[in-house]
N, C-alpha and C. Protein backbone atom coordinates (compact mmCIF):
# COMPACT_ATOMS: atom_id res chain seq x y z
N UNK A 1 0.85 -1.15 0.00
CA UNK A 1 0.00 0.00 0.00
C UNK A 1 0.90 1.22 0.00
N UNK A 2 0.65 1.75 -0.38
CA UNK A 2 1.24 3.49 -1.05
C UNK A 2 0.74 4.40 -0.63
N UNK A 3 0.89 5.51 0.29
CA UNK A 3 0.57 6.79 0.79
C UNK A 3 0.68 7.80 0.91
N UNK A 4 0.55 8.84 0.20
CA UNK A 4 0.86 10.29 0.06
C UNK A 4 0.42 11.26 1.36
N UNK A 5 0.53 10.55 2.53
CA UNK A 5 0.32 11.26 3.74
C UNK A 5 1.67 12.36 3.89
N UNK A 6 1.56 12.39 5.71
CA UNK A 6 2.74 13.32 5.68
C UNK A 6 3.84 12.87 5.68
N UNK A 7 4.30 11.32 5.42
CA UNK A 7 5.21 10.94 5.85
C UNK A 7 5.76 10.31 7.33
N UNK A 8 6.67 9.56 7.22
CA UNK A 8 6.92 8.89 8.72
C UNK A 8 8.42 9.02 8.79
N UNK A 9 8.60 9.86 10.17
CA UNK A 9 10.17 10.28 10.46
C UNK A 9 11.01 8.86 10.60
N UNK A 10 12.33 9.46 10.17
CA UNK A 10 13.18 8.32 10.59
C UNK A 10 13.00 7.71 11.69
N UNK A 11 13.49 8.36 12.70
CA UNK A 11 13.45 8.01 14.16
C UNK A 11 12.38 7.49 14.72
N UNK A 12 11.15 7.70 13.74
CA UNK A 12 9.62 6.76 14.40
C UNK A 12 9.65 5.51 13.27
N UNK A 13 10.33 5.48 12.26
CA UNK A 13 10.28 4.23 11.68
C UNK A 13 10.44 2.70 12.55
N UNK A 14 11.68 2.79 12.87
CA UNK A 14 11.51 1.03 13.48
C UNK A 14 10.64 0.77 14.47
N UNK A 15 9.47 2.03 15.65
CA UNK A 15 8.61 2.13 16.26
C UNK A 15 7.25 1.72 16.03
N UNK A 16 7.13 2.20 14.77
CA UNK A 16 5.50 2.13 14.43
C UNK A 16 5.05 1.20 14.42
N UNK A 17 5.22 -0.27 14.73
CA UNK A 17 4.66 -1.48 15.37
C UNK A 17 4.31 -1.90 16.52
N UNK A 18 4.83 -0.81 17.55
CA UNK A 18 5.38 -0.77 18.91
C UNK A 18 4.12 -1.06 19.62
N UNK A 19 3.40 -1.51 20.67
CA UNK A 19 2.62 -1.31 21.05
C UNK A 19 2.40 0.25 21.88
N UNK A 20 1.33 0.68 21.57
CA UNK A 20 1.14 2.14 22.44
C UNK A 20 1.60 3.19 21.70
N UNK A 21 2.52 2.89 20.55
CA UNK A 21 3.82 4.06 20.11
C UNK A 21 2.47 5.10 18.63
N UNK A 22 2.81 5.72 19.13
CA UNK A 22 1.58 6.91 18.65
C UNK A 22 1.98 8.27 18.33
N UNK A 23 1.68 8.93 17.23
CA UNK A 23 2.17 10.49 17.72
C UNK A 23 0.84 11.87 17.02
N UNK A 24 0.17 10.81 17.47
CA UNK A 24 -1.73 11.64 16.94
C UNK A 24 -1.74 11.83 19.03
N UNK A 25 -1.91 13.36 19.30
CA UNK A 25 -2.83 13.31 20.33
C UNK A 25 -3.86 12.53 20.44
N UNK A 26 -4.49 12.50 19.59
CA UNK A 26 -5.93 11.55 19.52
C UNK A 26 -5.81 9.79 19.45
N UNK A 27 -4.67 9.35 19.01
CA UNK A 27 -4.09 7.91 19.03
C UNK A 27 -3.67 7.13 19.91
N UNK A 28 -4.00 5.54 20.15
CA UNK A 28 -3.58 5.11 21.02
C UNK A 28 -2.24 4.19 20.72
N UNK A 29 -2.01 4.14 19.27
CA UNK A 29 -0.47 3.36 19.08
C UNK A 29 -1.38 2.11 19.13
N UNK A 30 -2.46 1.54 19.03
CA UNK A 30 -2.70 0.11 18.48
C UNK A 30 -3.25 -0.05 17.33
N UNK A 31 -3.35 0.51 16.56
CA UNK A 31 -3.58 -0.21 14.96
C UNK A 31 -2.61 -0.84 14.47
N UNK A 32 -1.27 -0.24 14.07
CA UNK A 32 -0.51 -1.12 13.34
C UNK A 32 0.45 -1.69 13.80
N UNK A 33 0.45 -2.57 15.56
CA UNK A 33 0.48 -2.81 16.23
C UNK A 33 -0.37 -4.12 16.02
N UNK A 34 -1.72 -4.34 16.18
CA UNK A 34 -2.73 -4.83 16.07
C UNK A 34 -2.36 -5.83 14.39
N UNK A 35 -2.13 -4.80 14.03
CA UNK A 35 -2.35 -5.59 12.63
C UNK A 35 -0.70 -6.03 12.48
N UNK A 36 0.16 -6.18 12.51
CA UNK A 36 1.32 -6.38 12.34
C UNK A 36 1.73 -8.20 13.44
N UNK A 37 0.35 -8.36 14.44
CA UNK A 37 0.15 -9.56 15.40
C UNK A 37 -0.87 -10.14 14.58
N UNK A 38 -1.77 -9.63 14.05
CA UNK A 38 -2.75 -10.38 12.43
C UNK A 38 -1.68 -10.82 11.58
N UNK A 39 -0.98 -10.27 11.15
CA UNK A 39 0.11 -10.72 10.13
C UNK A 39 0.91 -11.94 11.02
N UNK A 40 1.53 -11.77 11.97
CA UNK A 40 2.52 -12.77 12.34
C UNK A 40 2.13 -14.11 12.71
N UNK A 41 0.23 -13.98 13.22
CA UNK A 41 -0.47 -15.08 13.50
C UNK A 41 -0.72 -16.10 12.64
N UNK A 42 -0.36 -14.77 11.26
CA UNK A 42 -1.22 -16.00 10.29
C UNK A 42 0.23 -16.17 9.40
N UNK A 43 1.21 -16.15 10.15
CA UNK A 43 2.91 -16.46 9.82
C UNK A 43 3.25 -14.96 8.19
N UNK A 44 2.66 -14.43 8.25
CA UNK A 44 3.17 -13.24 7.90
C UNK A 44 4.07 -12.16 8.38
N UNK A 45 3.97 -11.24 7.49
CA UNK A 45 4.77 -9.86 7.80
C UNK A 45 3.99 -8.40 7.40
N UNK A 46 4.41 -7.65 8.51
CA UNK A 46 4.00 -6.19 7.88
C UNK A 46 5.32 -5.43 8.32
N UNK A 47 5.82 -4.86 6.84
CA UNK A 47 6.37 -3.81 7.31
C UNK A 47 6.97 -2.63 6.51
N UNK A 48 7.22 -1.70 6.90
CA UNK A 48 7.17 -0.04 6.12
C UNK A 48 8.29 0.39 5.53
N UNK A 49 8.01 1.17 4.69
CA UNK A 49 9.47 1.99 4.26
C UNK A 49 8.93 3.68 3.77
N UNK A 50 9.71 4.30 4.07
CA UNK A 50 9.27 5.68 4.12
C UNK A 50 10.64 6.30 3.62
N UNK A 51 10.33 7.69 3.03
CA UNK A 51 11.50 8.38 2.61
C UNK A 51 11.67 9.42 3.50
N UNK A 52 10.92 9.29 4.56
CA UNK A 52 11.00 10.58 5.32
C UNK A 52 9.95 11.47 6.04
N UNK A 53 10.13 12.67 6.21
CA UNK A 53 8.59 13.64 6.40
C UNK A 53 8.78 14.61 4.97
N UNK A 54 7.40 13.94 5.10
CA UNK A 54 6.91 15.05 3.23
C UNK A 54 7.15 13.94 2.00
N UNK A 55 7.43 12.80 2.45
CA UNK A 55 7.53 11.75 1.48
C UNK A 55 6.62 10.72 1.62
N UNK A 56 6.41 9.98 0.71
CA UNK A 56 6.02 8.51 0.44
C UNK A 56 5.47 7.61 1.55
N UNK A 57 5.20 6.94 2.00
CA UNK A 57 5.39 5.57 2.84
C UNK A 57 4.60 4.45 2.34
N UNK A 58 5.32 3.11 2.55
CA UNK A 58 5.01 1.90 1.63
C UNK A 58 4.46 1.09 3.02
N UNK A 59 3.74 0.33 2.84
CA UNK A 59 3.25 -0.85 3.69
C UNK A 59 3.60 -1.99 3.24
N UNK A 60 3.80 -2.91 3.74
CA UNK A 60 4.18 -4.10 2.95
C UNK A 60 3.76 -5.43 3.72
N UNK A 61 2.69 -5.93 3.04
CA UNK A 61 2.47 -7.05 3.86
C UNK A 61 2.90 -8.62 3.04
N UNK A 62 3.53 -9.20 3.49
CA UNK A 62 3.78 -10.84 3.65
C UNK A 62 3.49 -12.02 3.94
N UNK A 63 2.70 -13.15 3.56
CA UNK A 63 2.42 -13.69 4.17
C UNK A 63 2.77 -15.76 2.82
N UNK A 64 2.90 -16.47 3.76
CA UNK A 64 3.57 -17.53 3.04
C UNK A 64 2.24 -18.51 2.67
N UNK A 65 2.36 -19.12 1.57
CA UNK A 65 1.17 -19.56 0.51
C UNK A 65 1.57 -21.21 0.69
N UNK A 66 0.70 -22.06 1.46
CA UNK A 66 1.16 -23.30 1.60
C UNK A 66 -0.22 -24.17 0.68
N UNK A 67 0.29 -24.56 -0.04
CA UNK A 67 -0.40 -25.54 -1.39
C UNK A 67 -0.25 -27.31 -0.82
């Protein structure tokens, strides 16, 4: 997933899975948190890449295909 938001700072990058880790007054830091324990349950992955603030950010989810 692809987002033209405001961007996600370096220094909050390896965080934003964190439980609680938030930086909306209004946020409690469990959504992608939440969903990143959806991903690992079901032996997946979620995870981000950003260019910065005022850039891009990618979501990336993973998950393994057993046939």
């Amino acid at each position: 997933m692809n987002d033209n938001g405001t961007g996600i700072a370096a220094d909050h990058l390896p965080r934003i899975f964190c439980h609680g880790f938030t930086t909306s007054s209004e946020g409690h830091g469990f959504g992608l948190h939440s969903a990143a324990n959806a991903a690992r349950e079901m032996s997946g992955n979620l995870s981000a890449t950003s260019g910065g603030l005022g850039e891009a950010q990618r979501l990336f989810s993973t998950f393994r295909l057993t046939v």
